[in-house]
C-alpha atoms as a PDB file:
ATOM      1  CA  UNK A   1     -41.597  15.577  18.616  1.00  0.00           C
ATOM      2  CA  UNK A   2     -41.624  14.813  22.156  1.00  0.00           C
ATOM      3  CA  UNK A   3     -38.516  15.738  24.438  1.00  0.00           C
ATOM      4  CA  UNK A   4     -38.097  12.119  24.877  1.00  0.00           C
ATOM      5  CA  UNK A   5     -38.096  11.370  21.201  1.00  0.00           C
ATOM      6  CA  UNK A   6     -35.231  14.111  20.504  1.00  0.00           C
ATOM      7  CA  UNK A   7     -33.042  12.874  23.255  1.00  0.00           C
ATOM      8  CA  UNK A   8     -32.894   9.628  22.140  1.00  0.00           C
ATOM      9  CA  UNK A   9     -32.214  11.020  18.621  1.00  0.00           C
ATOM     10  CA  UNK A  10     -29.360  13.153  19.974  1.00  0.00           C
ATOM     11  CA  UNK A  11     -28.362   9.359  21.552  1.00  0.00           C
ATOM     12  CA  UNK A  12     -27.669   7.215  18.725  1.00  0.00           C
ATOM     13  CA  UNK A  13     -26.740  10.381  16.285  1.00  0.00           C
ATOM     14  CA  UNK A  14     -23.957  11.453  19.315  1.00  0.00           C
ATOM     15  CA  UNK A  15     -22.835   7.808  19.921  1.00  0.00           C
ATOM     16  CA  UNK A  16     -22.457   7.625  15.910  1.00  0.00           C
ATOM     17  CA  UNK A  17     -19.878  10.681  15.825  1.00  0.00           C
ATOM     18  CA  UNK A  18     -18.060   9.154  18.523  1.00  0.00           C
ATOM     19  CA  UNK A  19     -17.897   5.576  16.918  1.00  0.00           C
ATOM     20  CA  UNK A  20     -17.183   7.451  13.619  1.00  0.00           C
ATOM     21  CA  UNK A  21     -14.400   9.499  15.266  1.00  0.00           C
ATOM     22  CA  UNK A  22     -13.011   7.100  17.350  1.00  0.00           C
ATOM     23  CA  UNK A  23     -12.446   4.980  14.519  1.00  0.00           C
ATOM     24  CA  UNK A  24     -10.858   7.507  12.140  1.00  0.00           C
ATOM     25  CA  UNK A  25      -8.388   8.607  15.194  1.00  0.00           C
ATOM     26  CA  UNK A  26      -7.516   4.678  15.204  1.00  0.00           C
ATOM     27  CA  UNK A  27      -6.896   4.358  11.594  1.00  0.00           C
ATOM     28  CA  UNK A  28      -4.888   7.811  11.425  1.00  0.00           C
ATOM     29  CA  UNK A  29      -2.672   6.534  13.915  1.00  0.00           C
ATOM     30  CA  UNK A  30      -2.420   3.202  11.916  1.00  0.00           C
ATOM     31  CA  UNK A  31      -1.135   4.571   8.364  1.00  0.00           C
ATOM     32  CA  UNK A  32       1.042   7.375  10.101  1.00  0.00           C
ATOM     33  CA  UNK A  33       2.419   5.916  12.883  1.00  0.00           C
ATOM     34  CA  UNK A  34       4.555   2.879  14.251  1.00  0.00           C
ATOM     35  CA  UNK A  35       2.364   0.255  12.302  1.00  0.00           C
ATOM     36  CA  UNK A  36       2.775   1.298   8.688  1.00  0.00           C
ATOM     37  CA  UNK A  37       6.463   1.585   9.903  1.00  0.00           C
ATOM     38  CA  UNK A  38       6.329  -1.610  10.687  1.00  0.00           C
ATOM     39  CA  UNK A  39       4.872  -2.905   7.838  1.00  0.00           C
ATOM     40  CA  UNK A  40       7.351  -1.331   5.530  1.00  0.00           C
ATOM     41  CA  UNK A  41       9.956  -2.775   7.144  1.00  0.00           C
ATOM     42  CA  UNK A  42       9.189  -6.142   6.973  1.00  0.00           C
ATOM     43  CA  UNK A  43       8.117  -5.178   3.072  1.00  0.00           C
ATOM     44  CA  UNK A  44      11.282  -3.694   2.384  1.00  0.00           C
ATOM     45  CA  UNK A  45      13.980  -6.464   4.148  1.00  0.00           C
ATOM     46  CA  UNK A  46      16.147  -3.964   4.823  1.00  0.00           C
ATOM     47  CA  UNK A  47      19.177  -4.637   7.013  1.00  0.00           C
ATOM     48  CA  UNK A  48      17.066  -3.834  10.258  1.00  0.00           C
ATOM     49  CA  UNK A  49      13.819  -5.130  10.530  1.00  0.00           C
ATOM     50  CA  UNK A  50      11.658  -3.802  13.031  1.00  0.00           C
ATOM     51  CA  UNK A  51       9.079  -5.798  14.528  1.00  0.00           C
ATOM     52  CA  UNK A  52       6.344  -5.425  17.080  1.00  0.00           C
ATOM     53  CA  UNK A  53       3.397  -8.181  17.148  1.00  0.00           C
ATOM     54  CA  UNK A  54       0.744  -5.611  18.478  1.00  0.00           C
ATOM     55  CA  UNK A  55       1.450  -2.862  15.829  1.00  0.00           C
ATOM     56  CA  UNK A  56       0.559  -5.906  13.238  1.00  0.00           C
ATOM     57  CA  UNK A  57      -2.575  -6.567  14.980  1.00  0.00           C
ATOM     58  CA  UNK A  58      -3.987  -3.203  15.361  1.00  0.00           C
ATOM     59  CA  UNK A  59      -3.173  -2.978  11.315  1.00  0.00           C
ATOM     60  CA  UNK A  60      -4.825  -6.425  10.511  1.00  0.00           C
ATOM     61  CA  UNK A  61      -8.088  -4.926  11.895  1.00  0.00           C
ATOM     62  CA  UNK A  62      -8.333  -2.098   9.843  1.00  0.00           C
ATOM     63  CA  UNK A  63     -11.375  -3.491   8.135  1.00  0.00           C
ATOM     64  CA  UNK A  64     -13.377  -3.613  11.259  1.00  0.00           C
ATOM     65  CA  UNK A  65     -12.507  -0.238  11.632  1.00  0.00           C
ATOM     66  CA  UNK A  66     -13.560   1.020   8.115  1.00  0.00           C
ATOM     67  CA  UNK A  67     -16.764  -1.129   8.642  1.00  0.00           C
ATOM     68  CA  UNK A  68     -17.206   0.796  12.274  1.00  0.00           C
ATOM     69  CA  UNK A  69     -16.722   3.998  10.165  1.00  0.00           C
ATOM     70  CA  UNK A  70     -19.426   2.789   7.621  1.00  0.00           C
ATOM     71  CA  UNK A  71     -22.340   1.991   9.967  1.00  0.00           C
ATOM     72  CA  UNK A  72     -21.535   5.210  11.916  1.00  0.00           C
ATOM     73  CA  UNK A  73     -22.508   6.782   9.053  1.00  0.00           C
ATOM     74  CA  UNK A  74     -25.471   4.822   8.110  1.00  0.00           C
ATOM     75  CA  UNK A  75     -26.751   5.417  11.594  1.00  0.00           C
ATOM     76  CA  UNK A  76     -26.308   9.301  11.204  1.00  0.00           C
ATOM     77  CA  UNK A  77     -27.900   9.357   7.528  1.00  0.00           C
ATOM     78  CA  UNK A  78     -30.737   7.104   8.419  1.00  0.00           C
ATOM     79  CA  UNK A  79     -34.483   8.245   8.564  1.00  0.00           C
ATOM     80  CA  UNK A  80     -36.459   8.094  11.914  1.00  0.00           C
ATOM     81  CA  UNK A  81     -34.949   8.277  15.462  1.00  0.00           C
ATOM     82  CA  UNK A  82     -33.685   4.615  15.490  1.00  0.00           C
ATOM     83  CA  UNK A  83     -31.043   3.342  13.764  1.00  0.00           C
ATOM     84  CA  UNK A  84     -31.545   0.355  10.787  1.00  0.00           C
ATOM     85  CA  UNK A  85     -31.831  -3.008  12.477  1.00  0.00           C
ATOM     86  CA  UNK A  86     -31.456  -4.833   9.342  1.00  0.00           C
ATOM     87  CA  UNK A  87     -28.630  -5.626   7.300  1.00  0.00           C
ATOM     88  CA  UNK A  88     -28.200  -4.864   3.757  1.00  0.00           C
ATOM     89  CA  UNK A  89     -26.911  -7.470   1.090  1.00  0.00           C
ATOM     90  CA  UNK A  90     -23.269  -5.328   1.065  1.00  0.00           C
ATOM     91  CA  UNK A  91     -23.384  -5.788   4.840  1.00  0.00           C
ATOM     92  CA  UNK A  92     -24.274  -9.475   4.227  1.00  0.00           C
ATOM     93  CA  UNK A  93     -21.302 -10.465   1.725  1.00  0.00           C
ATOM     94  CA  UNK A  94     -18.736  -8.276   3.284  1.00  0.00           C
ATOM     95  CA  UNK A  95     -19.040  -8.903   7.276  1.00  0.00           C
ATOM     96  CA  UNK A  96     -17.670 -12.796   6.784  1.00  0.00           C
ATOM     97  CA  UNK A  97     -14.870 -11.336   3.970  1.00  0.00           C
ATOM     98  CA  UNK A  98     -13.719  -8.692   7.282  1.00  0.00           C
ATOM     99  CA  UNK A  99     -13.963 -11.119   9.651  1.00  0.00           C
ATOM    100  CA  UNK A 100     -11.864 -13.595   7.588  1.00  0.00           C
ATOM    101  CA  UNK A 101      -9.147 -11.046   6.617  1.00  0.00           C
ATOM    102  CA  UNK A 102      -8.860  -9.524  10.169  1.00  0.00           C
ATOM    103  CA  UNK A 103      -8.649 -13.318  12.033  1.00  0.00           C
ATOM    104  CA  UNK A 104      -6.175 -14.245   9.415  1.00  0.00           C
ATOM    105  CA  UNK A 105      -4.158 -10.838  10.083  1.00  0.00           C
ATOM    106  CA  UNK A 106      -4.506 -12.239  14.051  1.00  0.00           C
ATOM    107  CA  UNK A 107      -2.516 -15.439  12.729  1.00  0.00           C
ATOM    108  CA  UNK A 108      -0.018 -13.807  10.363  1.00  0.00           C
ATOM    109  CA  UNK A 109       1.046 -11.343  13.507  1.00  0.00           C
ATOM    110  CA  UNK A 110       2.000 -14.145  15.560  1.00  0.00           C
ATOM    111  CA  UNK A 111       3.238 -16.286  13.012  1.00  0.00           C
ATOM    112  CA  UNK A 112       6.018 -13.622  11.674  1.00  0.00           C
ATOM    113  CA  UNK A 113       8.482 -14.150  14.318  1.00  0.00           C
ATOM    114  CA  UNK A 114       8.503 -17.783  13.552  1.00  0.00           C
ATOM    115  CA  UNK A 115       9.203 -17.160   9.962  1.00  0.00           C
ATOM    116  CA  UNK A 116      11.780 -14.578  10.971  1.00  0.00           C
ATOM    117  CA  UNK A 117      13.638 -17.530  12.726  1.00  0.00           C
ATOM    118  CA  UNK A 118      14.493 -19.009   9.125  1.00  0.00           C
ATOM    119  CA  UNK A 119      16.074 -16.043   7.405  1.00  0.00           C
ATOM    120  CA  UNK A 120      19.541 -14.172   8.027  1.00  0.00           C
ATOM    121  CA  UNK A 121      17.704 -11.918  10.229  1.00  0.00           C
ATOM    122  CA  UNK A 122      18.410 -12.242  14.114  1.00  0.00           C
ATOM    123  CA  UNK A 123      16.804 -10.512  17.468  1.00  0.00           C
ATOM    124  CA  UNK A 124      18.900  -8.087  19.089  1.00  0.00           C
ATOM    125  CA  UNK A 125      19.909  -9.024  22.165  1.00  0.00           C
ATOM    126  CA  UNK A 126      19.079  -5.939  24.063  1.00  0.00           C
ATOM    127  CA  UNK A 127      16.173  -5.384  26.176  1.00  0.00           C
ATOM    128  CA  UNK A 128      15.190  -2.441  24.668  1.00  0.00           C
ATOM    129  CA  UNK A 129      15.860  -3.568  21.202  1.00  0.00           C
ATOM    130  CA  UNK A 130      14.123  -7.056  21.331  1.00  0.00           C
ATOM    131  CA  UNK A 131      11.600  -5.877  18.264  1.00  0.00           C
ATOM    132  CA  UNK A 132      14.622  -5.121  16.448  1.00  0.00           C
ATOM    133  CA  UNK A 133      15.936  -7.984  13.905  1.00  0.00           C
ATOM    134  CA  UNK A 134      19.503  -7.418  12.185  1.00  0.00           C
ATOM    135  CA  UNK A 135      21.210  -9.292   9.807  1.00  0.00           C
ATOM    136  CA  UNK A 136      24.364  -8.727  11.695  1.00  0.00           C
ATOM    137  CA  UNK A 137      24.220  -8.269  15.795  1.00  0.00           C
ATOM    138  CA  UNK A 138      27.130  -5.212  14.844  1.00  0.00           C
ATOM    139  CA  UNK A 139      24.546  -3.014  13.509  1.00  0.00           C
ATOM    140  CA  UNK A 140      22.344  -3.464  17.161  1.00  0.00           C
ATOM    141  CA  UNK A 141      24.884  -0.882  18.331  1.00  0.00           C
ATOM    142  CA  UNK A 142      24.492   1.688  15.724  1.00  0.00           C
ATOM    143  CA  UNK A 143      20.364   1.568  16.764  1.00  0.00           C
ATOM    144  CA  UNK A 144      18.900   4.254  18.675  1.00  0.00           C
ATOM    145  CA  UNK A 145      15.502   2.926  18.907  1.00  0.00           C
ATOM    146  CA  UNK A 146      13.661   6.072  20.463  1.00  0.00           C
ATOM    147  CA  UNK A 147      14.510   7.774  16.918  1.00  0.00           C
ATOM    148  CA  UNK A 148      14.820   5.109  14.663  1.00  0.00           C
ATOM    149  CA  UNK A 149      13.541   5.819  10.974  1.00  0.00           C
ATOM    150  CA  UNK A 150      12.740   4.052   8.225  1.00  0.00           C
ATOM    151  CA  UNK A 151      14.917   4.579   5.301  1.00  0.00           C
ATOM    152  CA  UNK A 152      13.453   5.091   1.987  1.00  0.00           C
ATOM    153  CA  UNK A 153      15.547   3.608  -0.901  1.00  0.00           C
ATOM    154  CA  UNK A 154      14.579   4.151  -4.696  1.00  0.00           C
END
């Protein structure tokens, strides 16, 4: 193999790792972090709510994200020095399902605050707790929202 040959190897192997790990890192911080939280709260209708339109998004494209992960890997398992240019069926059927699913997250995460507007919930009024909805404006005072939790109730 020529030098040029292994380099461009090394190329789409190393920009596979950092696709693959770059991904992962996003989806980590999705299920363990301020999204999921998110998402459980709205699940849960406790009597806070709290509710912030980009931590929606970022979870309603978790698909692309486990797709990124997938063709990382199919680059790095492949045979040859370039990657596949052709699509498999898989690839075929599920690309339109993710893109569906993820555009239609897009929608839901800017819809919610509309539907919010017809249940008991309402937006705190302060600044720093405008993704905050209560269903009484007493319990906006009780809030700290730099350590806010999520209660778990069985």
């Amino acid at each position: 193999m020529s030098r040029q040959t292994i380099l461009e190897w090394l190329l789409y192997r190393g920009a596979a790792v950092i696709i693959i790990a770059i991904m992962s890192a996003i989806l980590y911080f999705i299920f363990y972090s301020t999204p999921m939280d998110d998402l459980r709260s709205l699940y849960m209708h406790d009597d806070i709510i709290v509710y912030h339109t980009k931590a929606i998004v970022g979870a309603a494209g978790t698909p692309v994200y486990v797709y990124g992960i997938f063709l990382g890997l199919r680059v790095l398992i492949s045979k040859g020095v370039k990657p596949p240019t052709t699509q498999t069926v898989i690839g075929m059927i599920l690309t339109p399902l993710i893109a569906f699913v993820t555009f239609s997250g897009f929608i839901i995460a800017f819809l919610i605050p509309f539907g919010l507007i017809f249940t008991p919930y309402h937006n705190c009024p302060q600044e720093k707790l405008g993704a905050f909805y209560v269903t009484d404006l007493k319990l906006c005072q009780n809030i700290d929202y730099k350590n806010w939790t999520l209660e778990r109730h069985e």
